[in-house]
Protein backbone atom coordinates (compact mmCIF):
# COMPACT_ATOMS: atom_id res chain seq x y z
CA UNK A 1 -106.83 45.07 -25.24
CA UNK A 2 -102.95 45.25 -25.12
CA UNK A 3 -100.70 44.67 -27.89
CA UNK A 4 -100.42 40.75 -29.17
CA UNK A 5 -98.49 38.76 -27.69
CA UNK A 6 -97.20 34.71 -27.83
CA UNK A 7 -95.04 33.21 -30.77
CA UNK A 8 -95.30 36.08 -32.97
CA UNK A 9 -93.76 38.43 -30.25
CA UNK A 10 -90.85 35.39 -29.36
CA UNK A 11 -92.48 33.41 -27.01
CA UNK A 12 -91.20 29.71 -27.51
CA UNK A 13 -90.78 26.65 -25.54
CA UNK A 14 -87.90 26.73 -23.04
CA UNK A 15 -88.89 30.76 -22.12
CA UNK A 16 -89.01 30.14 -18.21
CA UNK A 17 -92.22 31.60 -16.72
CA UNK A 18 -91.30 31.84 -13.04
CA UNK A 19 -88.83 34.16 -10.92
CA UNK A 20 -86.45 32.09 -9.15
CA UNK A 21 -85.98 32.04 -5.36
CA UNK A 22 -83.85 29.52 -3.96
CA UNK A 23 -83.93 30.44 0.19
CA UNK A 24 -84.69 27.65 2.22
CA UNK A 25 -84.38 26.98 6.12
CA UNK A 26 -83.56 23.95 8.16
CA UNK A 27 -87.24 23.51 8.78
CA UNK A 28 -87.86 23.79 4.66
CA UNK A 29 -85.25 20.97 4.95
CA UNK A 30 -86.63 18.57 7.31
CA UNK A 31 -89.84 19.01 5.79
CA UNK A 32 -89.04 18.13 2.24
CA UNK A 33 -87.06 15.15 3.63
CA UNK A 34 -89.78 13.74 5.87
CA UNK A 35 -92.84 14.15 4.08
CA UNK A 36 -92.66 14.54 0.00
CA UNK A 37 -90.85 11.30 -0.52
CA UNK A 38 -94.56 9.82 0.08
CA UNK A 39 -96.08 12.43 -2.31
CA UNK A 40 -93.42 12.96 -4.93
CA UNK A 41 -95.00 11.76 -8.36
CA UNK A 42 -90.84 11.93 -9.31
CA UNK A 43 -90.03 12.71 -13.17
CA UNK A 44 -90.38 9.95 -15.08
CA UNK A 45 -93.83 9.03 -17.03
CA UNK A 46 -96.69 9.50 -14.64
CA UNK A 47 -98.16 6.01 -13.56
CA UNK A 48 -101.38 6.64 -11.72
CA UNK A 49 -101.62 3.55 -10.43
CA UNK A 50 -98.19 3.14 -9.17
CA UNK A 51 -98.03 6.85 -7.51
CA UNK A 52 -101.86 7.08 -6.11
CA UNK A 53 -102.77 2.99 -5.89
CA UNK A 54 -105.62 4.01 -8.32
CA UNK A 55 -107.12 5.50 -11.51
CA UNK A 56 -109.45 8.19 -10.69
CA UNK A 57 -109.54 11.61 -12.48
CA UNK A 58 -106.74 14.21 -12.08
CA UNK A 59 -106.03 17.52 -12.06
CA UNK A 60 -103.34 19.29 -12.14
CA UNK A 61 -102.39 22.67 -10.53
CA UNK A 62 -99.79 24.71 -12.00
CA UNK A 63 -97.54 27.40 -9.51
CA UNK A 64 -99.47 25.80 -6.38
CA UNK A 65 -97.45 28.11 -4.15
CA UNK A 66 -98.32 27.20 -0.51
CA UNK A 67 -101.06 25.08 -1.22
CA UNK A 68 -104.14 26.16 0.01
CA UNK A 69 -106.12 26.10 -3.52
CA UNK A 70 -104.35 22.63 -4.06
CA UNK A 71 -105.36 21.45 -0.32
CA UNK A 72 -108.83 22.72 -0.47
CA UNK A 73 -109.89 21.04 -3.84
CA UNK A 74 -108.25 17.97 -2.59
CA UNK A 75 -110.28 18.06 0.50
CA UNK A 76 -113.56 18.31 -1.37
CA UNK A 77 -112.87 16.08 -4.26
CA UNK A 78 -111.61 12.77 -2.65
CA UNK A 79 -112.66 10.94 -5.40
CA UNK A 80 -110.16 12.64 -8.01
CA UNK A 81 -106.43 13.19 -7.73
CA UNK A 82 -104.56 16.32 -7.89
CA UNK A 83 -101.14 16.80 -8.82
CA UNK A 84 -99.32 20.36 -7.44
CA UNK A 85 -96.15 21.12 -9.46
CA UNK A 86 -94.62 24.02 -7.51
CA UNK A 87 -90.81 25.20 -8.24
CA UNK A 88 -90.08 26.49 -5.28
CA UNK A 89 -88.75 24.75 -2.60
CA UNK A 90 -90.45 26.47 0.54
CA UNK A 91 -93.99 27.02 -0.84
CA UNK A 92 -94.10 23.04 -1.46
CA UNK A 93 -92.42 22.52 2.62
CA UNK A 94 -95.02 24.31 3.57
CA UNK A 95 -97.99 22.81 1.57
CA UNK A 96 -96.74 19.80 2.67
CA UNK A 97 -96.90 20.28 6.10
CA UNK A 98 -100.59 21.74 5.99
CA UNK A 99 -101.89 18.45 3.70
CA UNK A 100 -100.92 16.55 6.52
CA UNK A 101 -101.78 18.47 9.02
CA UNK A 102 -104.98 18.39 7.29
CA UNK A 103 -105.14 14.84 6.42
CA UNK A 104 -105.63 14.88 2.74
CA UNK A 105 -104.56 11.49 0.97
CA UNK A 106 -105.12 12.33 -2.32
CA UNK A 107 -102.59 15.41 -3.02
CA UNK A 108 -99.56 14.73 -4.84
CA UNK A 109 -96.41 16.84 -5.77
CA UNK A 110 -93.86 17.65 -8.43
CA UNK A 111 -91.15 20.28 -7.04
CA UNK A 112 -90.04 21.96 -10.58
CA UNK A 113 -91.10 23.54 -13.36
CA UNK A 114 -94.44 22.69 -14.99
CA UNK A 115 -93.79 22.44 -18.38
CA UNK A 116 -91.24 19.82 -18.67
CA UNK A 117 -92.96 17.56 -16.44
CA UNK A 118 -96.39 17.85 -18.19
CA UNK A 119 -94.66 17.20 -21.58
CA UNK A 120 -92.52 14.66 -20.68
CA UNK A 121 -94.58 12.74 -17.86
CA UNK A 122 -98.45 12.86 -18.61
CA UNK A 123 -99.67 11.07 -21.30
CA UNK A 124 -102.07 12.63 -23.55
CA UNK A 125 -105.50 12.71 -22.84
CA UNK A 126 -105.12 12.03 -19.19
CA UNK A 127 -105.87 15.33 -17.39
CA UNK A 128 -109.32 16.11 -16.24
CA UNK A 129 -108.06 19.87 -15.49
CA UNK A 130 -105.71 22.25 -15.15
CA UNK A 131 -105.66 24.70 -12.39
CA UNK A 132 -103.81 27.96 -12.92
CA UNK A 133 -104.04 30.69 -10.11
CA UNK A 134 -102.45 33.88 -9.74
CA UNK A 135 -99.62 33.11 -11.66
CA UNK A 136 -96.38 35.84 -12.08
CA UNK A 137 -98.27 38.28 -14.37
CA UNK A 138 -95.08 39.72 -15.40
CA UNK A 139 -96.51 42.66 -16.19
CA UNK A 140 -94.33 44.39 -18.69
CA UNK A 141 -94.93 44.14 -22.16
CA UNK A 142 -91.54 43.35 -23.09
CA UNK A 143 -91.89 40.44 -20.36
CA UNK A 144 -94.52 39.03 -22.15
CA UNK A 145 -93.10 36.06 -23.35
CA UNK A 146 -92.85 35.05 -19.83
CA UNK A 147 -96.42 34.66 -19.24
CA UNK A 148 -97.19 30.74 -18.69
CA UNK A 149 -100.49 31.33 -21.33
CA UNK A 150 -99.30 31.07 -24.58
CA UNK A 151 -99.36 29.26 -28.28
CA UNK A 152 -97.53 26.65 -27.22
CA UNK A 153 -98.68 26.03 -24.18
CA UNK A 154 -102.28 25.93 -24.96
CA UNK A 155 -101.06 23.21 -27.39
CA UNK A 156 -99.63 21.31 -24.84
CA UNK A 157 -102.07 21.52 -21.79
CA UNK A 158 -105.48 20.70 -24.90
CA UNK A 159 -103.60 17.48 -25.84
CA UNK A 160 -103.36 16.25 -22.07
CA UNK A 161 -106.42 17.19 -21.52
CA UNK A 162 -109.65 14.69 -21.73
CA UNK A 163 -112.67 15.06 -24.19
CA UNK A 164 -114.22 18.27 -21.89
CA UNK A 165 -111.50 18.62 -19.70
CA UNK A 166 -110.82 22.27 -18.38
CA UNK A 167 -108.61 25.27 -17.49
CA UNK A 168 -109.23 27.18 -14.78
CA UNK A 169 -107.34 30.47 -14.52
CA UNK A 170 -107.29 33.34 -12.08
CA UNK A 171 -105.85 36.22 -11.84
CA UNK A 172 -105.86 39.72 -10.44
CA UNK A 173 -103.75 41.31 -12.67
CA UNK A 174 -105.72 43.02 -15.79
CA UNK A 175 -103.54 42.89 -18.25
CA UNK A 176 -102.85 39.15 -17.61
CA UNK A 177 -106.90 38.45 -17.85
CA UNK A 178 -106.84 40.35 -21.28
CA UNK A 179 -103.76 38.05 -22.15
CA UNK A 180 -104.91 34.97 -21.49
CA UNK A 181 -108.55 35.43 -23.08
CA UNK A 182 -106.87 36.84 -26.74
CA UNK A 183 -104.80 33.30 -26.57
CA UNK A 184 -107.46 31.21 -26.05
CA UNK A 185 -109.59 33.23 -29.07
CA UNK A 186 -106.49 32.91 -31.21
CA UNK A 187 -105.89 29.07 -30.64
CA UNK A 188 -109.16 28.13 -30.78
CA UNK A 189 -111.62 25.41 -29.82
CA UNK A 190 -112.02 26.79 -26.47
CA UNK A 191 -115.58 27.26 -25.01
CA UNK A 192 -114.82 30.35 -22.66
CA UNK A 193 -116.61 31.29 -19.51
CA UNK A 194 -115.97 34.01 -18.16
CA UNK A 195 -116.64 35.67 -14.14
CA UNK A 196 -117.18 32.04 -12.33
CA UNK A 197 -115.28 31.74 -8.82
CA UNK A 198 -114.86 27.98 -7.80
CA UNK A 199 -116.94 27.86 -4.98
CA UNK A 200 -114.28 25.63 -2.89
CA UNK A 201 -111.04 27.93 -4.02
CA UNK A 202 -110.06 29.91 -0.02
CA UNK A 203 -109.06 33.72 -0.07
CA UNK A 204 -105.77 33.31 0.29
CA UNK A 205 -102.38 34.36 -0.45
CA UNK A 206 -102.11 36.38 -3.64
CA UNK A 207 -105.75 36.70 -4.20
CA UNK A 208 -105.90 37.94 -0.61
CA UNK A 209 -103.17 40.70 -1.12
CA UNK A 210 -105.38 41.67 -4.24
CA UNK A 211 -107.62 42.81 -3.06
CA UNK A 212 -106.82 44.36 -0.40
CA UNK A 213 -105.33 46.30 -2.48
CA UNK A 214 -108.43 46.93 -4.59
CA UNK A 215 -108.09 44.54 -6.99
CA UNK A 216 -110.83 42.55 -9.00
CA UNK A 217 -109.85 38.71 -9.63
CA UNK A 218 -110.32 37.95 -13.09
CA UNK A 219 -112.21 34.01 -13.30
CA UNK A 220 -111.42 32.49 -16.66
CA UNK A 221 -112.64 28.55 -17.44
CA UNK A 222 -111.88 27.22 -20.90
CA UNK A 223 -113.17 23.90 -21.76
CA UNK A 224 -112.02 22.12 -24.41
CA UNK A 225 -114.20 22.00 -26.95
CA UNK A 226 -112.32 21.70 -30.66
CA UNK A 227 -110.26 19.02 -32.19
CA UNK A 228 -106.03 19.26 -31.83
CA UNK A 229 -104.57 22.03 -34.11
């Protein structure tokens, strides 16, 4: 196991956890102005009712990238809600286009950074599950800080969660898998499973590239299991 990381090493709040890219393309454009206005959940305090014309359970997914996690679990859970907060601007285009193309209903979307909108919009309590996937593993040690996974992160995501609510988390990157699963045994009230694939999660995009180039995805599901620190 590497060397510890999270608030003792200077992770904090505000720390951003993603690599910028701000390209986009006329058809980027005309997607984002035809089709999210109908599936933006905007940035003020989530209101199920008002956003999905119900109250069902919802999950979140955090760095949806292109979709295709988002749009699959969507597809074969049309009885919950998901929520895909994505920063950039031509992964959500393009998961966009594909959920219609598709005909899933019950996808939503925030374009920009996770952790702002989960603190400031959901309510606590709320969340059935968060989905994290192949997120940047910034792999350095000294880049640490940057991983999403931390102290006060866990805090954040076990308060929105519901009594046995869930985070799923994938990765192919080792030392990320070793990261994450030190966090959740140093916050706490986690019941950790370790190896489980979701059955309805495609091969795709950076799990793909993975392994084909020989890497092993690393399944992690905590459920929450303690009371609040």
């Amino acid at each position: 196991m590497g060397a510890r990381t999270g608030a003792q090493d200077g992770a904090r709040p505000g720390v951003r956890t993603f690599t910028p890219r701000w390209r986009t393309s006329p058809l980027t454009a005309e997607r984002m102005a035809n089709l999210l206005p109908a599936r933006d959940v905007g940035h003020g305090v989530f209101d199920a009712e008002a956003v999905c014309g119900r109250r069902a359970p919802l999950v979140v997914e955090i760095g949806s990238g292109h979709g295709a996690a988002a749009i699959a679990y969507a597809a074969a859970h049309p009885d919950q809600d998901l929520v895909a907060v994505e920063v950039h601007v031509p992964g959500v285009a393009r998961m966009l286009a594909a959920a219609q193309a598709a005909g899933v209903a019950n996808l939503w979307v925030h374009r920009g950074d996770a952790l702002p909108w989960i603190a400031n919009s959901l309510a606590e309590g709320t969340v059935t599950a968060f989905h994290l996937f192949f997120p940047d593993p910034w792999p350095k040690k000294k880049h640490a800080k940057r991983r999403f996974i931390q102290q006060h992160t866990l805090d954040l995501l076990a308060a929105r969660l519901v009594p046995g609510g869930a985070v799923l988390i994938a990765t192919d990157i080792e030392v990320y898998g070793e990261h994450v699963r030190e966090h959740l045994e140093r916050h706490g009230g986690w019941s950790v499973t370790l190896g489980e694939r979701p059955s309805w999660r495609p091969t795709d995009g950076f799990e793909a590239k993975g392994t084909l180039a020989g890497r092993t995805a690393y399944e992690i599901t905590a459920v929450r299991s303690g009371p609040l620190r």
